[in-house]
C-alpha atoms as a PDB file:
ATOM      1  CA  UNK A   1      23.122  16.765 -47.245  1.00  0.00           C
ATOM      2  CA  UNK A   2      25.486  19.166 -45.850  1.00  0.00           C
ATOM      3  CA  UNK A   3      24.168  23.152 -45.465  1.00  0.00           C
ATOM      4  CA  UNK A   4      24.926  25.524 -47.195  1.00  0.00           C
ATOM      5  CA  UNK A   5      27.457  28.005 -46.462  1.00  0.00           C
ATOM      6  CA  UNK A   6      27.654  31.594 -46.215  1.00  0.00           C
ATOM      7  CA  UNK A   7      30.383  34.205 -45.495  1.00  0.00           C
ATOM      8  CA  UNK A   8      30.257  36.573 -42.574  1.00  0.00           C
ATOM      9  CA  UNK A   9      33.225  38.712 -41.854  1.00  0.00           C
ATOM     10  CA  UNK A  10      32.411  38.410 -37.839  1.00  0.00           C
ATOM     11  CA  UNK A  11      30.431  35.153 -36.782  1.00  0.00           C
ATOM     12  CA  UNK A  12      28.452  36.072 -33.880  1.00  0.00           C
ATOM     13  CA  UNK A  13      30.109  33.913 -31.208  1.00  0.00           C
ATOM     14  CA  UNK A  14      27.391  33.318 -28.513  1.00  0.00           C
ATOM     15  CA  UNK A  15      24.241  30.693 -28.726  1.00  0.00           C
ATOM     16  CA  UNK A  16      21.062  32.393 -29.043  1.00  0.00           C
ATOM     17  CA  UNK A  17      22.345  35.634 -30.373  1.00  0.00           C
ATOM     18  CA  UNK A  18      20.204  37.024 -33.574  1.00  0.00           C
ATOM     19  CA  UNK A  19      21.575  39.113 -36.605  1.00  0.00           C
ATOM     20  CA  UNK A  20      21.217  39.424 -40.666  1.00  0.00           C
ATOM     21  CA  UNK A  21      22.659  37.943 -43.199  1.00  0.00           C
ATOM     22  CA  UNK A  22      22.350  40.669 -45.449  1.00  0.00           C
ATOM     23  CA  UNK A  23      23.915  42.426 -48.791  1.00  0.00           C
ATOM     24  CA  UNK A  24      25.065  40.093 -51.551  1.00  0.00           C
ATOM     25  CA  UNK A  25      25.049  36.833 -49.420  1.00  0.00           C
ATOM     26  CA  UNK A  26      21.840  37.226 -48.210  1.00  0.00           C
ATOM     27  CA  UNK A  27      20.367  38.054 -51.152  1.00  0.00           C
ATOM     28  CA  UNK A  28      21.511  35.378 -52.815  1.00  0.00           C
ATOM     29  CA  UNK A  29      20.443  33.216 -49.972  1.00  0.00           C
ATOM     30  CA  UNK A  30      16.979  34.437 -50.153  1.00  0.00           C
ATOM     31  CA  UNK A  31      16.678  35.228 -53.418  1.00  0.00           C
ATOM     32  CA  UNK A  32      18.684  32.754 -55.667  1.00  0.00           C
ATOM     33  CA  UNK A  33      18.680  29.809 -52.636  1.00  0.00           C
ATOM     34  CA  UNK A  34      15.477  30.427 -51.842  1.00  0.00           C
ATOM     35  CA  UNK A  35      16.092  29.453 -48.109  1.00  0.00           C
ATOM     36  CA  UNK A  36      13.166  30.170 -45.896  1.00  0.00           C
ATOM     37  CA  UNK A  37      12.375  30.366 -42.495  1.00  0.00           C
ATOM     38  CA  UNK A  38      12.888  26.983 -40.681  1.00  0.00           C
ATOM     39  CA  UNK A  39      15.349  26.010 -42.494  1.00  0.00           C
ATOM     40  CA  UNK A  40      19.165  26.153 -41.331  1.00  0.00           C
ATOM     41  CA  UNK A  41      22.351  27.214 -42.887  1.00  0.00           C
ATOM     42  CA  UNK A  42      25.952  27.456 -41.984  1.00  0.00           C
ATOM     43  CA  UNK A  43      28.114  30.884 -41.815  1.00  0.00           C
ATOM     44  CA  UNK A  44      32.136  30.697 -41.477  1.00  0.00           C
ATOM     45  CA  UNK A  45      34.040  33.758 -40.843  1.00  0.00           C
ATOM     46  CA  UNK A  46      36.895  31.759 -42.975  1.00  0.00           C
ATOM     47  CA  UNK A  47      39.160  31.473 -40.617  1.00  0.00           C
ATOM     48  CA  UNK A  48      38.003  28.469 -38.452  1.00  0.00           C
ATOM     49  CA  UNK A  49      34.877  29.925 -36.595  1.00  0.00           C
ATOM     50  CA  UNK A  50      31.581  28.646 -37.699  1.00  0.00           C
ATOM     51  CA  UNK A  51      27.724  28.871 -36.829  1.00  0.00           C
ATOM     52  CA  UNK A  52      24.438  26.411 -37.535  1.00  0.00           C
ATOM     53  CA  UNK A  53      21.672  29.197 -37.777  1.00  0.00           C
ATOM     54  CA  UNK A  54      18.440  28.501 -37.508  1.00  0.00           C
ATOM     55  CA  UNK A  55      16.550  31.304 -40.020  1.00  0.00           C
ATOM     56  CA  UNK A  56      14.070  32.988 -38.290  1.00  0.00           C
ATOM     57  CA  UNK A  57      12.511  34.721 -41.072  1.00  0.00           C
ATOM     58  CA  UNK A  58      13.309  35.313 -45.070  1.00  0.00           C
ATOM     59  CA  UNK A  59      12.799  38.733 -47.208  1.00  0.00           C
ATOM     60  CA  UNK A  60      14.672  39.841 -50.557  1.00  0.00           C
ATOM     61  CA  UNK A  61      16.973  41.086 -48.720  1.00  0.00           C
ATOM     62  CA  UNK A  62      18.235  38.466 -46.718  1.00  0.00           C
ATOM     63  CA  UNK A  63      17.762  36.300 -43.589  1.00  0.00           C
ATOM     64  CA  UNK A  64      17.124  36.419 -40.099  1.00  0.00           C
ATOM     65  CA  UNK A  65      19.378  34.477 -38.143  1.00  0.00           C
ATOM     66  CA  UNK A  66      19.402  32.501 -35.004  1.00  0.00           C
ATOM     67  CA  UNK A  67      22.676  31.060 -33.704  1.00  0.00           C
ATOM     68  CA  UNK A  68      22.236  27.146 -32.335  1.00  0.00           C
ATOM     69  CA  UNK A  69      25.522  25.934 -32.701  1.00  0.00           C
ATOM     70  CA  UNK A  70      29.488  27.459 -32.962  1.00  0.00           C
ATOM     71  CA  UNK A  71      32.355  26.055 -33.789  1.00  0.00           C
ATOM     72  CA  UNK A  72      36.075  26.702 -33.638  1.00  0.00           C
ATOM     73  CA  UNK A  73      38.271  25.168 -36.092  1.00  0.00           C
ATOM     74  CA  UNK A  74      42.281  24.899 -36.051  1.00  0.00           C
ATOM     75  CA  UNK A  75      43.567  25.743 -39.467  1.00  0.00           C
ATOM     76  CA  UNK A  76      44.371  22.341 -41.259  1.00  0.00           C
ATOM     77  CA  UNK A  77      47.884  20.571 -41.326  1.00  0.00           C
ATOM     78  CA  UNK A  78      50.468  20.733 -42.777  1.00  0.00           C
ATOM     79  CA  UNK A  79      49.808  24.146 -44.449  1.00  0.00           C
ATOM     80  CA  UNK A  80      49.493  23.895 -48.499  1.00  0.00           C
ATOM     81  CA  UNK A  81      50.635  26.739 -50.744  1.00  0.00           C
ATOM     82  CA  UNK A  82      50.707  26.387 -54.218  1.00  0.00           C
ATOM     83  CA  UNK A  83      52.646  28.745 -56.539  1.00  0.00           C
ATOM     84  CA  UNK A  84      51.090  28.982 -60.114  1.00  0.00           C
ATOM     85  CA  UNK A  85      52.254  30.019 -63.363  1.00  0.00           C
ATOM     86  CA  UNK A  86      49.627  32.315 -64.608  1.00  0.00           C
ATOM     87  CA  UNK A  87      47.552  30.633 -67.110  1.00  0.00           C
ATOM     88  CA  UNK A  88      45.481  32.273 -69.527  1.00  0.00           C
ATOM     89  CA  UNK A  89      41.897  33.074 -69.957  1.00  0.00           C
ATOM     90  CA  UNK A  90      38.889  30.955 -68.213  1.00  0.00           C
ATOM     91  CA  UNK A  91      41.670  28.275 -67.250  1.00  0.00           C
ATOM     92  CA  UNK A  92      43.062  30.600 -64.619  1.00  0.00           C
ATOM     93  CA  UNK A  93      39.894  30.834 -62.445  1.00  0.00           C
ATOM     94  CA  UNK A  94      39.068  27.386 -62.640  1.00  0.00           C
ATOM     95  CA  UNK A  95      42.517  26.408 -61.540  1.00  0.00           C
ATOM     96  CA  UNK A  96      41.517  28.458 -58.677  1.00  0.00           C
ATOM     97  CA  UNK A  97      38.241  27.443 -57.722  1.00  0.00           C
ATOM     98  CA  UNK A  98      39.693  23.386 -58.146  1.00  0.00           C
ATOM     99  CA  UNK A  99      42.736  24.171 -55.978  1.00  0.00           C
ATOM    100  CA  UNK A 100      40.257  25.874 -53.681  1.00  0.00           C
ATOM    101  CA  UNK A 101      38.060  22.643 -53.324  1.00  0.00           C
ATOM    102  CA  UNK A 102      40.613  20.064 -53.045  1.00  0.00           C
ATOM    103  CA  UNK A 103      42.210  22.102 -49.784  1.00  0.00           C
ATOM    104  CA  UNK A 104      45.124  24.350 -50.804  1.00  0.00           C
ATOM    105  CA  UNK A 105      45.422  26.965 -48.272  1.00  0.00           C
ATOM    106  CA  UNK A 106      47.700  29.696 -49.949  1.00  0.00           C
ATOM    107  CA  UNK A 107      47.300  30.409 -53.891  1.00  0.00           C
ATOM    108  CA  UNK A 108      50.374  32.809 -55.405  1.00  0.00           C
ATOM    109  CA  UNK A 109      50.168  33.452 -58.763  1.00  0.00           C
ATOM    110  CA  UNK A 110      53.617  33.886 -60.773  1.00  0.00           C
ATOM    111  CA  UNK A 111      54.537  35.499 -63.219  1.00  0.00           C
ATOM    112  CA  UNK A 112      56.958  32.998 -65.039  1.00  0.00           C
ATOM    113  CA  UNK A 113      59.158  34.084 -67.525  1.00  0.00           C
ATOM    114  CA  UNK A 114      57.280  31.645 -70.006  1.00  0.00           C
ATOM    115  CA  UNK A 115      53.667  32.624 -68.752  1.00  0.00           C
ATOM    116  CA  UNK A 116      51.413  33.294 -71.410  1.00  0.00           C
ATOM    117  CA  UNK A 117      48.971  35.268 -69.114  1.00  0.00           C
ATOM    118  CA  UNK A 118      50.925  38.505 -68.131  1.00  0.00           C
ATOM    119  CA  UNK A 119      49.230  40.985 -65.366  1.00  0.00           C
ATOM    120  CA  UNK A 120      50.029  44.719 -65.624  1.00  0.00           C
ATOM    121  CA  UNK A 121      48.755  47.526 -64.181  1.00  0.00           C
ATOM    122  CA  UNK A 122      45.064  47.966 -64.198  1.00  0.00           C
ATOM    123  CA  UNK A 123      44.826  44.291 -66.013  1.00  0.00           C
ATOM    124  CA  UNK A 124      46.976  43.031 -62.780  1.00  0.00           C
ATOM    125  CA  UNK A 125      44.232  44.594 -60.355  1.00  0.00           C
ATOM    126  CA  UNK A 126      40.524  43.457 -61.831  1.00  0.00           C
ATOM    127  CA  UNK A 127      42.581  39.244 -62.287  1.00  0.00           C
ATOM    128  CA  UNK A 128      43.773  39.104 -58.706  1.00  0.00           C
ATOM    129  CA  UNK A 129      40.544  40.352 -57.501  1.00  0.00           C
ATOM    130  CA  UNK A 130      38.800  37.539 -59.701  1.00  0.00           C
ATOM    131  CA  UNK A 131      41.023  35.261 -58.454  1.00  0.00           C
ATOM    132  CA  UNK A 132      40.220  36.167 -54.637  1.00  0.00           C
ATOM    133  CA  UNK A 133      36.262  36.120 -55.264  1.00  0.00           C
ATOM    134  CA  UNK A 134      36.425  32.525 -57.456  1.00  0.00           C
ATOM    135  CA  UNK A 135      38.351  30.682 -54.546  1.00  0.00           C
ATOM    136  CA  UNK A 136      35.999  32.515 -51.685  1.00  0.00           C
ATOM    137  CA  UNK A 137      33.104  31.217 -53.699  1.00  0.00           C
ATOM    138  CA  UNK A 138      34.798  28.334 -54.041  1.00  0.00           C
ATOM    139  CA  UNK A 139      35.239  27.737 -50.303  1.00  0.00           C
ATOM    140  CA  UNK A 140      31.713  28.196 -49.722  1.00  0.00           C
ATOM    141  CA  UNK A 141      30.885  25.547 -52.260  1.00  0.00           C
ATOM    142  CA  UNK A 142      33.053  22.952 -50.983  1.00  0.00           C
ATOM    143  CA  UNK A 143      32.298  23.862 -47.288  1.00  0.00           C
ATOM    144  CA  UNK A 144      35.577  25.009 -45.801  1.00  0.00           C
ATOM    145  CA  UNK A 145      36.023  26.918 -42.421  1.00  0.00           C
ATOM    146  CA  UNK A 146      39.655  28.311 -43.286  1.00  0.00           C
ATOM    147  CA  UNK A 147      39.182  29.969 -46.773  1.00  0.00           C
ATOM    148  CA  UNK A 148      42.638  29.686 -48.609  1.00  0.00           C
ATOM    149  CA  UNK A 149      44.826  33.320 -49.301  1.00  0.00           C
ATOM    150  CA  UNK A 150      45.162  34.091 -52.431  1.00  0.00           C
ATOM    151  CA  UNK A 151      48.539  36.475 -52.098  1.00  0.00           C
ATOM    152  CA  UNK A 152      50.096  39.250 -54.628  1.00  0.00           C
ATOM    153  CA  UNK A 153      51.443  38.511 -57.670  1.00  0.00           C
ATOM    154  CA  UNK A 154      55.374  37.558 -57.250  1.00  0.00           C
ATOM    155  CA  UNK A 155      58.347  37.301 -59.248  1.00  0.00           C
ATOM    156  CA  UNK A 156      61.176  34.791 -59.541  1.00  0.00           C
ATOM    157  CA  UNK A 157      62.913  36.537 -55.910  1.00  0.00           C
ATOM    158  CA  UNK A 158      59.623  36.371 -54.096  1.00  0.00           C
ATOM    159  CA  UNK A 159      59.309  32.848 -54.775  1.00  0.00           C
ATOM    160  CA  UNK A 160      63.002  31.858 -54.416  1.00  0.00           C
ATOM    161  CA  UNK A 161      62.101  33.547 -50.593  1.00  0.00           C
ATOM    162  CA  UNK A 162      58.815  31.241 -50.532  1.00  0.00           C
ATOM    163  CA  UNK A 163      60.716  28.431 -51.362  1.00  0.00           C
ATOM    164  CA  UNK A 164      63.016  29.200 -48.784  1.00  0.00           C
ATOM    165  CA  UNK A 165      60.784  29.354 -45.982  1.00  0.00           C
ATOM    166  CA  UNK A 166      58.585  26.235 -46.759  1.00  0.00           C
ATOM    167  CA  UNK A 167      59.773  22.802 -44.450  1.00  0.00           C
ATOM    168  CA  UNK A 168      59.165  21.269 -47.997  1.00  0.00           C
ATOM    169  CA  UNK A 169      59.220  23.008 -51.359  1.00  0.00           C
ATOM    170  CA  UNK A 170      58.644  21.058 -54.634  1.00  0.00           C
ATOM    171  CA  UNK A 171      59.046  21.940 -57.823  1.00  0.00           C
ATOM    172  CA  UNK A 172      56.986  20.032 -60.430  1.00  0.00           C
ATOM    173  CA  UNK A 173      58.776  19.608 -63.495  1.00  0.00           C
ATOM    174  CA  UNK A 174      58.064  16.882 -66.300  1.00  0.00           C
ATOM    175  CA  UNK A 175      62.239  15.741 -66.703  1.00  0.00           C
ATOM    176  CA  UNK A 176      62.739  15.131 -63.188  1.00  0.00           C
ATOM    177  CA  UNK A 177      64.439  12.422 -61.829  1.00  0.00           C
ATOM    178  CA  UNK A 178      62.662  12.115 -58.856  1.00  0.00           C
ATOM    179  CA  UNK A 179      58.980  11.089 -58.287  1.00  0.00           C
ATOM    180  CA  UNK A 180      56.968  12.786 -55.846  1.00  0.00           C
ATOM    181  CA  UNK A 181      55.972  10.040 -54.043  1.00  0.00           C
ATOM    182  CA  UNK A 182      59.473   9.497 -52.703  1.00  0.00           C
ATOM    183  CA  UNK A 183      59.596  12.697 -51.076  1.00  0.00           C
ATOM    184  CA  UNK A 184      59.788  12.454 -47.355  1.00  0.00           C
ATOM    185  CA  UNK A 185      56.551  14.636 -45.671  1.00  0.00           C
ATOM    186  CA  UNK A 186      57.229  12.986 -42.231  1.00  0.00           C
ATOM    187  CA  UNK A 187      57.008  16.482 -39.575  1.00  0.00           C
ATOM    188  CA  UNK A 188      56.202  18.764 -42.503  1.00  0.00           C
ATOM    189  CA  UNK A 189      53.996  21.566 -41.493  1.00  0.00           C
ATOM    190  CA  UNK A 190      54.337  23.764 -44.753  1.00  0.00           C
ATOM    191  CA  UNK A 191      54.428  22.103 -47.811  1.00  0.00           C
ATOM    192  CA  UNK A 192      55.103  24.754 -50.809  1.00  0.00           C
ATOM    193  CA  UNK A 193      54.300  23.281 -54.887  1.00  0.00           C
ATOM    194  CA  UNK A 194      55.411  25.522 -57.708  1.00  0.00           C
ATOM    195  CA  UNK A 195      53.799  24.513 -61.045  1.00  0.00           C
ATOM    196  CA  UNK A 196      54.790  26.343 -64.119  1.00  0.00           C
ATOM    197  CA  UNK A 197      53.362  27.679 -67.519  1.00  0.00           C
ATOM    198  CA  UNK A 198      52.304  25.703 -70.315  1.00  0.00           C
ATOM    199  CA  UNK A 199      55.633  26.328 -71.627  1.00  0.00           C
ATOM    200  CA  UNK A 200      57.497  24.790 -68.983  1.00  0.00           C
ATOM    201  CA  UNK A 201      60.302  26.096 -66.418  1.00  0.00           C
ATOM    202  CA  UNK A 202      63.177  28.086 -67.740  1.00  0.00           C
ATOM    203  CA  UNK A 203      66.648  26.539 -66.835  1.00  0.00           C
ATOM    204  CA  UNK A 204      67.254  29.900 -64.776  1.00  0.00           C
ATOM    205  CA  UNK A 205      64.266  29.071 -62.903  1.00  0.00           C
ATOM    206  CA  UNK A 206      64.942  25.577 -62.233  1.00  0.00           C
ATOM    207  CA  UNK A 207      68.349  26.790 -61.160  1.00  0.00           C
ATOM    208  CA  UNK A 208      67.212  29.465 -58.720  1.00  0.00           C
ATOM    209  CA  UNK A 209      64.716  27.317 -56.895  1.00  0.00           C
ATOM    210  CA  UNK A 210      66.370  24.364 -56.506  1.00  0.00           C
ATOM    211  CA  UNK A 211      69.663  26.603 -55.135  1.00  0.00           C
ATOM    212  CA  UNK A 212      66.616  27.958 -52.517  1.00  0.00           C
ATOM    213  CA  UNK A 213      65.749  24.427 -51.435  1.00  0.00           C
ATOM    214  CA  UNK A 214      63.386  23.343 -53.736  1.00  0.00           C
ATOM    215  CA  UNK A 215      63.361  19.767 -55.154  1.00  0.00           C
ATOM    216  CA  UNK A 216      62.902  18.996 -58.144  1.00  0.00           C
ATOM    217  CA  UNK A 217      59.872  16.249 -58.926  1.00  0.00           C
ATOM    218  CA  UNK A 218      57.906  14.731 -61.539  1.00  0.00           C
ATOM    219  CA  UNK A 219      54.235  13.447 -60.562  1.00  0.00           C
ATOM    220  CA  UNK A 220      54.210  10.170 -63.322  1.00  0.00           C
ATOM    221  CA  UNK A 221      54.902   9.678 -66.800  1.00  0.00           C
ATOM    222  CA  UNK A 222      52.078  11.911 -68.102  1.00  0.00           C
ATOM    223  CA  UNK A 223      52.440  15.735 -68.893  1.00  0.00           C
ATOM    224  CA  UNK A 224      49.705  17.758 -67.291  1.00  0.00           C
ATOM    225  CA  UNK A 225      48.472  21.155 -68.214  1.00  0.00           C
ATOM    226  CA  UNK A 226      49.155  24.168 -66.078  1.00  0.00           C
ATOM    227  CA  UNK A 227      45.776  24.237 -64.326  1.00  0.00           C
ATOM    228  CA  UNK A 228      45.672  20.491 -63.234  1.00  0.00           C
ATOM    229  CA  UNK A 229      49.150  19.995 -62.745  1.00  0.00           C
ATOM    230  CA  UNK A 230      49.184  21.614 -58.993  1.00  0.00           C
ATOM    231  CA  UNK A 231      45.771  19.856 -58.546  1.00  0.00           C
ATOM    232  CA  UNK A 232      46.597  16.002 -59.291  1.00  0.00           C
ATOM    233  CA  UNK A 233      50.032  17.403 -56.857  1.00  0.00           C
ATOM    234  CA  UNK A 234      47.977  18.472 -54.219  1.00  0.00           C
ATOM    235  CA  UNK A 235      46.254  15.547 -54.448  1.00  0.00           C
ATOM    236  CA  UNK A 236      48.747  13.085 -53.902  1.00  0.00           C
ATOM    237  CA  UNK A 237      50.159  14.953 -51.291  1.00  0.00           C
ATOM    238  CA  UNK A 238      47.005  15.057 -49.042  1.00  0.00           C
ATOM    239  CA  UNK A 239      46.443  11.220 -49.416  1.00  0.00           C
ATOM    240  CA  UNK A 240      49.580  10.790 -47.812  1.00  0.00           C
ATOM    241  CA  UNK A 241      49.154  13.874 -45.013  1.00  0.00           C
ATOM    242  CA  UNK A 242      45.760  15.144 -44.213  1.00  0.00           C
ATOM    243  CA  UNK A 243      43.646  12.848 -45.864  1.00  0.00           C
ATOM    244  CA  UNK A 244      45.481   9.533 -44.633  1.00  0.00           C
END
């Protein structure tokens, strides 16, 4: 069994150095984990450095730590970002937290014009700060080094710009012609997916991101929801890429 994983802003870098995994993490390590001393556990940074620790000692407050092992990761190829429609209630954050496991590495949420989950003002705030803690969480669960970005909110312009700086941009829409699987990854280091709302792309939408570069693509002869559209996309993507 794999360790378990805990987040620390600055991984000590150097074998043999001590410090505490305290606050909310190590509470919850001690506390709800109930990790005691001789046992080991992992801490990232989330962006590619990670330490084995040895625990040195255990209190409610958290863990003593002993560094045995680091590592330095190089942030995973090609680069996934995955624009999503807002959904609405408990769907959003386990869209999130899925995405999260299966390896996307950027999360935008959109605000579609047919997006039945709006964020305004303070509303806008309290979600995208949800959103951040359920895929950190997320990443800890599912063991990952590079934690994904979860990025502002953005409107139609701001992804018509995201579209046009991805080396691949697809657009996932249920009447397209062409399948997914005939799209051409070969030297792709960003690939960008934009999933829409329950209620489907607008044809001003479609318009404006395929004029940016984006294609057009249909994953099968099924209609997905929202929140596991992007995953079964992601998917299929990294059995062909990463995962291959």
């Amino acid at each position: 069994m794999t360790l378990p994983v805990f987040f620390v802003p600055d991984v000590a870098a150097a074998v043999g150095a001590q410090f505490d995994l305290d606050g909310t993490e190590g509470r919850h390590a001690a506390v709800v984990r109930r990790i005691a001393a001789g046992e080991q556990v992992q801490v990232t940074d989330g962006r590619g450095r990670t330490a084995v620790c040895d625990v040195v000692s255990a209190s409610r407050s958290g863990l003593r730590l002993s560094v045995v092992g680091v590592e330095e990761l190089s942030p995973p190829t090609p680069q996934i970002t995955v624009v999503q429609a807002i959904p609405k209630g408990e769907r959003a954050e386990l869209t999130v937290e899925v995405l999260t496991e299966i390896g996307a590495d950027r999360i935008v949420p959109w605000a579609a014009s047919r997006s039945v989950g709006q964020w305004r003002g303070e509303r806008a705030a309290k979600a995208l700060a949800k959103w951040r803690t359920t895929a950190r969480e997320a990443a800890k669960q599912s063991r990952r080094s590079w934690f994904p970005e979860v990025t502002d909110q953005v409107d139609l312009p701001g992804l018509v710009a995201l579209v046009e700086d991805a080396d691949v941009a697809l657009v996932l829409h249920e009447e397209a012609v062409e399948p997914l699987d005939s799209v051409d990854l070969a030297g792709a280091g960003s690939i960008l997916f934009v999933v829409g709302p329950e209620g489907g792309l607008s044809d001003a939408e479609i318009s404006a991101l395929a004029d940016a570069g984006g294609r057009v693509t249909r994953l099968g002869t099924t209609v997905l929801r929202t929140s596991t559209a992007g995953v079964a996309a992601v998917a299929a993507v990294l059995a062909r890429t990463r995962w291959a």
